[in-house]
PDB file of N, CA and C in Angstrom:
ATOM      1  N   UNK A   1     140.700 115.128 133.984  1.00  0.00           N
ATOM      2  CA  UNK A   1     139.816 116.269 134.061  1.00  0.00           C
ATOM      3  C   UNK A   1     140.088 117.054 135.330  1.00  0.00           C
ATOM      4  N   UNK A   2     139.337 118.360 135.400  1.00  0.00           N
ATOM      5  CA  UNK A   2     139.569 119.070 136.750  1.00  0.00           C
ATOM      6  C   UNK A   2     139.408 118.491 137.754  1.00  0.00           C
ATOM      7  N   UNK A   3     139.559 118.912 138.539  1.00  0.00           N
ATOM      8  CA  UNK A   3     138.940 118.384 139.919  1.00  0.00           C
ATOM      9  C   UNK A   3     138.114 118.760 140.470  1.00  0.00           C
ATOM     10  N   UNK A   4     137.818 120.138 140.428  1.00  0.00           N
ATOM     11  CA  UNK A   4     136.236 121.026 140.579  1.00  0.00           C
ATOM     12  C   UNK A   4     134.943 120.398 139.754  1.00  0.00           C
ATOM     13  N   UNK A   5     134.035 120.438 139.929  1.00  0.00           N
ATOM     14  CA  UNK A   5     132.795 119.810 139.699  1.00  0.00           C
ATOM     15  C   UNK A   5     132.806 120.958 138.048  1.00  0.00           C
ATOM     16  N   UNK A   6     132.275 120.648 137.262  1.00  0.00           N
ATOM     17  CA  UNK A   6     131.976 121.343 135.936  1.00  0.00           C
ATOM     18  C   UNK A   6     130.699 121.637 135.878  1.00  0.00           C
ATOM     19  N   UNK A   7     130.763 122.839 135.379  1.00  0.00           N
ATOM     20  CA  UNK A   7     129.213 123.220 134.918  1.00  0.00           C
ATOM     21  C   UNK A   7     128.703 123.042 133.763  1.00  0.00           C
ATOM     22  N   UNK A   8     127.710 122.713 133.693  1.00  0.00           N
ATOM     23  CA  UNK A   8     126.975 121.933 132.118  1.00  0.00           C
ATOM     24  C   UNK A   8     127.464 123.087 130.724  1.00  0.00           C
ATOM     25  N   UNK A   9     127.854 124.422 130.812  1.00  0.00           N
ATOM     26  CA  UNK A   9     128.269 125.097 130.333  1.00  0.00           C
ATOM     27  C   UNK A   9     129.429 124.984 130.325  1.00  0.00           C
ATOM     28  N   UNK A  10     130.731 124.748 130.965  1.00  0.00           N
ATOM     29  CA  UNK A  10     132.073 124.088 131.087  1.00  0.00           C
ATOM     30  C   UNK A  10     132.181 123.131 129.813  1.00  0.00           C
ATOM     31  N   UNK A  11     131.138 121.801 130.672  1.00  0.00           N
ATOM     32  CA  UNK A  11     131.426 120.354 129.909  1.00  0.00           C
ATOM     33  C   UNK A  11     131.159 120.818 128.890  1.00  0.00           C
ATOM     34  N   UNK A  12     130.182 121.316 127.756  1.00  0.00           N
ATOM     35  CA  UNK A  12     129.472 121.408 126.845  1.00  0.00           C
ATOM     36  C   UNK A  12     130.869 122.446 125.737  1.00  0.00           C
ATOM     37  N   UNK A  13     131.817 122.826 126.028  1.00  0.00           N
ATOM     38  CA  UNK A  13     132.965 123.884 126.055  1.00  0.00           C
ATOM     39  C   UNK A  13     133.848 122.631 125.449  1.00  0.00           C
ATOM     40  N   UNK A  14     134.206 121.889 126.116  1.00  0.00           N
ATOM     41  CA  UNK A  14     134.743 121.022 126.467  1.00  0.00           C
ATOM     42  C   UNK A  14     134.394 120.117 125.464  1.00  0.00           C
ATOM     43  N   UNK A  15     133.460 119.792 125.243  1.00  0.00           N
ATOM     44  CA  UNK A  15     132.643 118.420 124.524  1.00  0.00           C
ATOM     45  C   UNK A  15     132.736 119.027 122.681  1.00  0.00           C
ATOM     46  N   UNK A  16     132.460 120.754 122.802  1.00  0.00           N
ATOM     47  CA  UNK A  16     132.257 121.094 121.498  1.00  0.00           C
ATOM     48  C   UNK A  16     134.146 121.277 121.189  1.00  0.00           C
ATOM     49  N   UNK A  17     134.671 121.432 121.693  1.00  0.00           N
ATOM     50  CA  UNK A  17     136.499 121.441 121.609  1.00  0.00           C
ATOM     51  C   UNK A  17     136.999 119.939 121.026  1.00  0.00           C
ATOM     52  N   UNK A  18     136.818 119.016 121.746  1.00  0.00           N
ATOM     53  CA  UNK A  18     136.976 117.559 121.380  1.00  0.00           C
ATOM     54  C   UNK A  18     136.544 117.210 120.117  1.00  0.00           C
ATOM     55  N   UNK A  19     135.231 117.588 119.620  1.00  0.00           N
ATOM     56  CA  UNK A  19     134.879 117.128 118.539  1.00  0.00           C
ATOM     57  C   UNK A  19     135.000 118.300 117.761  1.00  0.00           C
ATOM     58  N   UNK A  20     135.310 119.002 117.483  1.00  0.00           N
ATOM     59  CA  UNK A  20     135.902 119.983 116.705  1.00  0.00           C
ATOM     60  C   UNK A  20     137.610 118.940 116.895  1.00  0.00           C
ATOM     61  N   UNK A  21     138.307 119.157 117.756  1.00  0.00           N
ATOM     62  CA  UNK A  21     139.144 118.895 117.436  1.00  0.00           C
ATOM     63  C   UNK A  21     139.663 117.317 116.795  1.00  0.00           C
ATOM     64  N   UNK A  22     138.593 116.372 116.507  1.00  0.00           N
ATOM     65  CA  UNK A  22     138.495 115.387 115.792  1.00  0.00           C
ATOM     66  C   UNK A  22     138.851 115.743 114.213  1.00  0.00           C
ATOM     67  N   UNK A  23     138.351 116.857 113.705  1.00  0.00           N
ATOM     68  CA  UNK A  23     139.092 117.030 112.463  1.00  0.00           C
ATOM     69  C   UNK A  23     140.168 117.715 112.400  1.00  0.00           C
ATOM     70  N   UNK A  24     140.930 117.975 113.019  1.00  0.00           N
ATOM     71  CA  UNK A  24     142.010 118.319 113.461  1.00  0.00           C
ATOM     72  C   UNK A  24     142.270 119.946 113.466  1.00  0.00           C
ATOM     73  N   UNK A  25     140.656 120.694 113.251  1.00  0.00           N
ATOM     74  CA  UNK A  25     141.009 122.259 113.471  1.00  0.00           C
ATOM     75  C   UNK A  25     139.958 122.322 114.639  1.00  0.00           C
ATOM     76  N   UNK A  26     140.123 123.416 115.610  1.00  0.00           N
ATOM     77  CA  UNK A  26     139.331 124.089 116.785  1.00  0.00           C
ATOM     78  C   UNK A  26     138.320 124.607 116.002  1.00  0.00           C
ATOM     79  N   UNK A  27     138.287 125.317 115.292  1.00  0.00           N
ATOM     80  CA  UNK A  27     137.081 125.989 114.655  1.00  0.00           C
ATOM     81  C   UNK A  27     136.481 125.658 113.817  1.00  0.00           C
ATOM     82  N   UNK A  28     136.718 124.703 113.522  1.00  0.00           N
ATOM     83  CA  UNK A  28     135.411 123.671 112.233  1.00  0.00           C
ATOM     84  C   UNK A  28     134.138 123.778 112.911  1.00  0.00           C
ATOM     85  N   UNK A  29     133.004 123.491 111.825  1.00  0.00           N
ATOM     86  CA  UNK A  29     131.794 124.036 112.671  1.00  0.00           C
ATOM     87  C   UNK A  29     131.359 122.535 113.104  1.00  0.00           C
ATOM     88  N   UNK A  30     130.255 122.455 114.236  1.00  0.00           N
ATOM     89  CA  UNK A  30     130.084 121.321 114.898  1.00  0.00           C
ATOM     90  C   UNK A  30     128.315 121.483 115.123  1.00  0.00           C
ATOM     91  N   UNK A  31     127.936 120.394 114.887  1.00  0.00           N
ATOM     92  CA  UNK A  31     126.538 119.585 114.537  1.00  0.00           C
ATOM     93  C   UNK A  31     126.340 120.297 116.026  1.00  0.00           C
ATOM     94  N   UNK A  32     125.331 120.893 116.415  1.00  0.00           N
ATOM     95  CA  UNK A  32     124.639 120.281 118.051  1.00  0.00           C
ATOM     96  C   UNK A  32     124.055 119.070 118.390  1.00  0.00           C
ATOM     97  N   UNK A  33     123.586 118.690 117.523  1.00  0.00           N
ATOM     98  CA  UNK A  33     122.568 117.670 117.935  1.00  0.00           C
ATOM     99  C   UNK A  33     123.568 116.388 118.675  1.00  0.00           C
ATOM    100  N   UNK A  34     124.628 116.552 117.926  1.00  0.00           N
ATOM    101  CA  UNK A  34     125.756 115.186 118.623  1.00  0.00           C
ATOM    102  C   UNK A  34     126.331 115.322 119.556  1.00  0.00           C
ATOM    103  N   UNK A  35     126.965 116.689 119.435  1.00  0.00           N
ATOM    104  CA  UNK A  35     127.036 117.380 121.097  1.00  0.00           C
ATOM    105  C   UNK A  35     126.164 116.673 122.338  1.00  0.00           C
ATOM    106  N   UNK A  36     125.333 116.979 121.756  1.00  0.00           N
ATOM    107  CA  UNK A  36     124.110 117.450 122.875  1.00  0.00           C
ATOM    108  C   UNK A  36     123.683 115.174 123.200  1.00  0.00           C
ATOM    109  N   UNK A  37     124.084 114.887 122.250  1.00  0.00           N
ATOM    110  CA  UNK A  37     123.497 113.372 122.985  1.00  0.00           C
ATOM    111  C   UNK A  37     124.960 112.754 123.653  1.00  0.00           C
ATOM    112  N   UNK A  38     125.825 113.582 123.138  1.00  0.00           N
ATOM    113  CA  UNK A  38     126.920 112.314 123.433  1.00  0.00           C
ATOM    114  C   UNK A  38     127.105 113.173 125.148  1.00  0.00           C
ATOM    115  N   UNK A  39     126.496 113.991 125.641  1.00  0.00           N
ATOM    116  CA  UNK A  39     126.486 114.481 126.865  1.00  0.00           C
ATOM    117  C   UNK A  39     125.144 114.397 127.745  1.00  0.00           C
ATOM    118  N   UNK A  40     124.683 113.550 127.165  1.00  0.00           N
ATOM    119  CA  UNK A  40     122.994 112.949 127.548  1.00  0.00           C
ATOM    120  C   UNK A  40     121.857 114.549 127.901  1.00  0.00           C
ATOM    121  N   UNK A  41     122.374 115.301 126.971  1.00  0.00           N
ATOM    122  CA  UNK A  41     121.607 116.365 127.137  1.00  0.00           C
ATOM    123  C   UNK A  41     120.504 116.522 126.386  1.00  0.00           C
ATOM    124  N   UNK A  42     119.619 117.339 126.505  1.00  0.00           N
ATOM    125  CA  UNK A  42     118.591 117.156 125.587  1.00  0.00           C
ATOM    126  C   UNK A  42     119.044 118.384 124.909  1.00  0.00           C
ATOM    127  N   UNK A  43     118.437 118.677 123.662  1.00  0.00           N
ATOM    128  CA  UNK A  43     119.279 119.301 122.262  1.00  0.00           C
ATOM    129  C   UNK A  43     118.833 120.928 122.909  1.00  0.00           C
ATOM    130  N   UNK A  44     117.397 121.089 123.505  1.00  0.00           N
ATOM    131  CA  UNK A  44     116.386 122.689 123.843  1.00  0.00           C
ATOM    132  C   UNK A  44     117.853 122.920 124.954  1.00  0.00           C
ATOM    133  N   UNK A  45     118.288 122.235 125.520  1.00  0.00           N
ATOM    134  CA  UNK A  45     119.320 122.958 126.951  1.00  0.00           C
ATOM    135  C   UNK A  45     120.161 123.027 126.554  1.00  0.00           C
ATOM    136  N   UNK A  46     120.763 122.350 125.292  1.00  0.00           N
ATOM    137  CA  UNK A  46     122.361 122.611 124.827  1.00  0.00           C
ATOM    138  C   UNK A  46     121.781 123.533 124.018  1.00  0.00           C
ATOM    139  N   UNK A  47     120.788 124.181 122.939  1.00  0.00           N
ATOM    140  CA  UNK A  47     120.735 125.673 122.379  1.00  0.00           C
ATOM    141  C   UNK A  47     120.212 126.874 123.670  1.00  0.00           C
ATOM    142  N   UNK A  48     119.911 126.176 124.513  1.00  0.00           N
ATOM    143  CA  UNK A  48     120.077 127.252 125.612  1.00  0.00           C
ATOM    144  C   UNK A  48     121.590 127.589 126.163  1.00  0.00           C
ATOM    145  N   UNK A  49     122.143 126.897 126.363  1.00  0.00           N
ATOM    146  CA  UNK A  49     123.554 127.209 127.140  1.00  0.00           C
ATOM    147  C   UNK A  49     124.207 127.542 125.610  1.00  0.00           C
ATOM    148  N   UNK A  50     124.503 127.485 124.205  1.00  0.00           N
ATOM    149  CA  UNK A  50     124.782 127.432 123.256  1.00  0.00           C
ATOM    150  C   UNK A  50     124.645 129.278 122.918  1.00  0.00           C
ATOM    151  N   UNK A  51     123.064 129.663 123.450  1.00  0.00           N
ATOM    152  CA  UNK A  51     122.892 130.933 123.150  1.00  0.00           C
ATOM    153  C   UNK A  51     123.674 132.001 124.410  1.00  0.00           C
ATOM    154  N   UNK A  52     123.662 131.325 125.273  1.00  0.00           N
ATOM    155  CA  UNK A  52     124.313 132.224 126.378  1.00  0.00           C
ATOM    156  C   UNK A  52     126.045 131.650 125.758  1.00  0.00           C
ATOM    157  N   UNK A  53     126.897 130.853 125.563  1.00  0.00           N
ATOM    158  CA  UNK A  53     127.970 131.143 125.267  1.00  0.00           C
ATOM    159  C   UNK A  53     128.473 131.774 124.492  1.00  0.00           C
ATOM    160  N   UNK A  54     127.248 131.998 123.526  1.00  0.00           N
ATOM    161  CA  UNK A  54     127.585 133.075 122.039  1.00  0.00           C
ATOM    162  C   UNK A  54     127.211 134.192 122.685  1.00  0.00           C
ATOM    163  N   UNK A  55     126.252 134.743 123.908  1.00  0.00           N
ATOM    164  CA  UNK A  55     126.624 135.634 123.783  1.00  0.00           C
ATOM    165  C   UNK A  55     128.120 136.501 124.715  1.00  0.00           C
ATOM    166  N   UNK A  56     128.427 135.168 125.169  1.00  0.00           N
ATOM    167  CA  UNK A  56     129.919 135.801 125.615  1.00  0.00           C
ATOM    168  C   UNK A  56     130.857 135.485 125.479  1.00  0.00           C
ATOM    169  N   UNK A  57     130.633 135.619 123.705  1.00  0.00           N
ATOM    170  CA  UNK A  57     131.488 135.158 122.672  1.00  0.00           C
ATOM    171  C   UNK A  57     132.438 134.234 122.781  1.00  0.00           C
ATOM    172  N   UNK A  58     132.294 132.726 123.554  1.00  0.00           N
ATOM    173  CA  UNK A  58     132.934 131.614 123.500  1.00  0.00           C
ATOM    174  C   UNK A  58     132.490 130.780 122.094  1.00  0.00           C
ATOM    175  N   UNK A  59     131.544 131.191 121.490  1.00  0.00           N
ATOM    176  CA  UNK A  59     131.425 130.497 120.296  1.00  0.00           C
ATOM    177  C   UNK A  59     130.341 130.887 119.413  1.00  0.00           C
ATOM    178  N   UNK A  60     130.754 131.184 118.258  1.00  0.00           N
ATOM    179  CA  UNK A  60     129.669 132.096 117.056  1.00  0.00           C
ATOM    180  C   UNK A  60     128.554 130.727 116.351  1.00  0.00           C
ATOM    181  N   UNK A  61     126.797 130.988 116.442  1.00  0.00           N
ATOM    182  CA  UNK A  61     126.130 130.455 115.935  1.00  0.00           C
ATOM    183  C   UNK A  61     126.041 130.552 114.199  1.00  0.00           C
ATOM    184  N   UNK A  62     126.235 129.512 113.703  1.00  0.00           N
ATOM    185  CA  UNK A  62     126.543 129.135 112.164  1.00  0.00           C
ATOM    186  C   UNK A  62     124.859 129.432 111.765  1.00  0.00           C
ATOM    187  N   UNK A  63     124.073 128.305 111.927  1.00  0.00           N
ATOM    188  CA  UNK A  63     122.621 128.087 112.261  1.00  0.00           C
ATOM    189  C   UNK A  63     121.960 127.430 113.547  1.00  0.00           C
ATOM    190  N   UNK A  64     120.679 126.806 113.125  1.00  0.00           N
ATOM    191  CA  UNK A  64     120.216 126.651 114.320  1.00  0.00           C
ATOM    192  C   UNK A  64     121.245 125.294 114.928  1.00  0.00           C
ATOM    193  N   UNK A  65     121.533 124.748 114.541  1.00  0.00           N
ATOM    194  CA  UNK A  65     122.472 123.663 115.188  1.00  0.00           C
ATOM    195  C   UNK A  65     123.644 123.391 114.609  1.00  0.00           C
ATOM    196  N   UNK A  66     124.239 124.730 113.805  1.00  0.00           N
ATOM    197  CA  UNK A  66     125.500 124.278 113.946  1.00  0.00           C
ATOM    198  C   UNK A  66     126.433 125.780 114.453  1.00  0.00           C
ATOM    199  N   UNK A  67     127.659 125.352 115.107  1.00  0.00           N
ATOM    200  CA  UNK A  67     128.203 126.504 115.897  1.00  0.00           C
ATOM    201  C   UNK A  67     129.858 125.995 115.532  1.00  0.00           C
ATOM    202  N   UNK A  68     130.491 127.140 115.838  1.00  0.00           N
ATOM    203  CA  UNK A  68     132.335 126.687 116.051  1.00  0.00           C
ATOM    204  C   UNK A  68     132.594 127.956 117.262  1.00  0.00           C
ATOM    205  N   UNK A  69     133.702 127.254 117.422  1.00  0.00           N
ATOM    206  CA  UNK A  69     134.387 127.749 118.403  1.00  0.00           C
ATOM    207  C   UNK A  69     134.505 129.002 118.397  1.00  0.00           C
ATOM    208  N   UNK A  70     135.386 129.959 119.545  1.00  0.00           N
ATOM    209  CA  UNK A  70     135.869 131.308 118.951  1.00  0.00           C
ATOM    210  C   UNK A  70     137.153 130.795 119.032  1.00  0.00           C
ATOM    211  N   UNK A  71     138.351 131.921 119.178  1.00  0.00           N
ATOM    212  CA  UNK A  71     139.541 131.762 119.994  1.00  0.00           C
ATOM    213  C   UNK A  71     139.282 132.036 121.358  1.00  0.00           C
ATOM    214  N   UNK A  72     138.153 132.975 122.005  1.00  0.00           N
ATOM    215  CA  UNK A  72     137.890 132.765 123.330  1.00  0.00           C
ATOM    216  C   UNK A  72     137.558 131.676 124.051  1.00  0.00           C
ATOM    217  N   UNK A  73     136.620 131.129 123.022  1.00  0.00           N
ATOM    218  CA  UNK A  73     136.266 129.735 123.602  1.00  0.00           C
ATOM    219  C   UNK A  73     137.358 128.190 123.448  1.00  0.00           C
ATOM    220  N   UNK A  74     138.066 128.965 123.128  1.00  0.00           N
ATOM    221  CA  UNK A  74     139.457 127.593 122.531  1.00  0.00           C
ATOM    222  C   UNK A  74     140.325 127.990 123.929  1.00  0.00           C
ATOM    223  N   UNK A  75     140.501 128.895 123.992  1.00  0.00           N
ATOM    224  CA  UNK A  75     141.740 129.577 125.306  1.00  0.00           C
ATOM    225  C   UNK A  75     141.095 129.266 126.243  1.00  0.00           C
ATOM    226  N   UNK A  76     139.784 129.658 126.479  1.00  0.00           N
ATOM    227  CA  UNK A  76     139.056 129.171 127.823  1.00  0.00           C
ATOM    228  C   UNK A  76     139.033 127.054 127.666  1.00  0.00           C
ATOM    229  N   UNK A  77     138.888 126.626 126.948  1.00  0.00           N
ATOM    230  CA  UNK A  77     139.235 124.849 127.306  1.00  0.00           C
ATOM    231  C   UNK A  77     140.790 124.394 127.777  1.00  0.00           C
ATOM    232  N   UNK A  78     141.927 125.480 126.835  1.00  0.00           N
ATOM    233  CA  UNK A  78     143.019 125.133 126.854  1.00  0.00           C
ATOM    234  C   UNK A  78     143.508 125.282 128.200  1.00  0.00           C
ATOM    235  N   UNK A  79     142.870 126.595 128.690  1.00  0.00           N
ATOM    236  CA  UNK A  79     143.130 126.824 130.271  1.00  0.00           C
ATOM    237  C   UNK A  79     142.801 126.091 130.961  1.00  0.00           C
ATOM    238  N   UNK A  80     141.555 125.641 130.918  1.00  0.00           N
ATOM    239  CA  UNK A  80     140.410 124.863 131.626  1.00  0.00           C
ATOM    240  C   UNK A  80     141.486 123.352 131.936  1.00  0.00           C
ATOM    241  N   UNK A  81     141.691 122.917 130.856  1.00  0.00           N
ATOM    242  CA  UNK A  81     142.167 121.778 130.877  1.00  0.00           C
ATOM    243  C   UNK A  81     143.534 121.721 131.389  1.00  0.00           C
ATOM    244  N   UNK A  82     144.629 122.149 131.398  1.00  0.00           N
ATOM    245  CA  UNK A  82     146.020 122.435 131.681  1.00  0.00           C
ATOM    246  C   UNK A  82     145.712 122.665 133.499  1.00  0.00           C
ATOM    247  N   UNK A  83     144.487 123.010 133.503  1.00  0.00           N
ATOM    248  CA  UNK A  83     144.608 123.529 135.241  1.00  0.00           C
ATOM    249  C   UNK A  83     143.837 122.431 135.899  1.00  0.00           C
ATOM    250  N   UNK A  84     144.169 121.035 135.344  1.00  0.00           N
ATOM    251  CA  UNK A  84     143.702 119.796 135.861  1.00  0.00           C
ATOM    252  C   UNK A  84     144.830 119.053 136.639  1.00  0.00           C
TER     253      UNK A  84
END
């Protein structure tokens, strides 16, 4: 991982990339609720940070708990991660 400290908005980038990329596409849509425990978050702060990343379009809301990636939000992990 980086070496800079991550912001719960970072990890959460990060966390929804991984498990998206478990079925082997970036943009499959992804549960929040699993997100949100397997990062000991509570589910109200991951649709808070969830609504602020959609709105700067790192990732489009499906419904209330399910979301996928964009390509912004795929380029921003790929970067993220490579600059570790």
């Amino acid at each position: 991982m980086n070496q800079r400290s991550q912001t719960p908005d970072e990890r959460l980038l990060i966390k929804l990339y991984q498990v998206a990329m478990e079925s082997g596409d970036p943009f499959s849509h992804i549960d929040l609720r699993g997100a949100a425990a397997s990062l000991g978050q509570k589910e109200i702060a991951v649709k808070n940070i969830v609504k602020l990343l959609a709105q700067a379009n790192f990732v489009k809301k499906i419904d209330d708990s399910t979301v996928h990636l964009t390509q912004r939000g795929c380029d921003f992990v790929l970067d993220f991660l490579e600059g570790s």
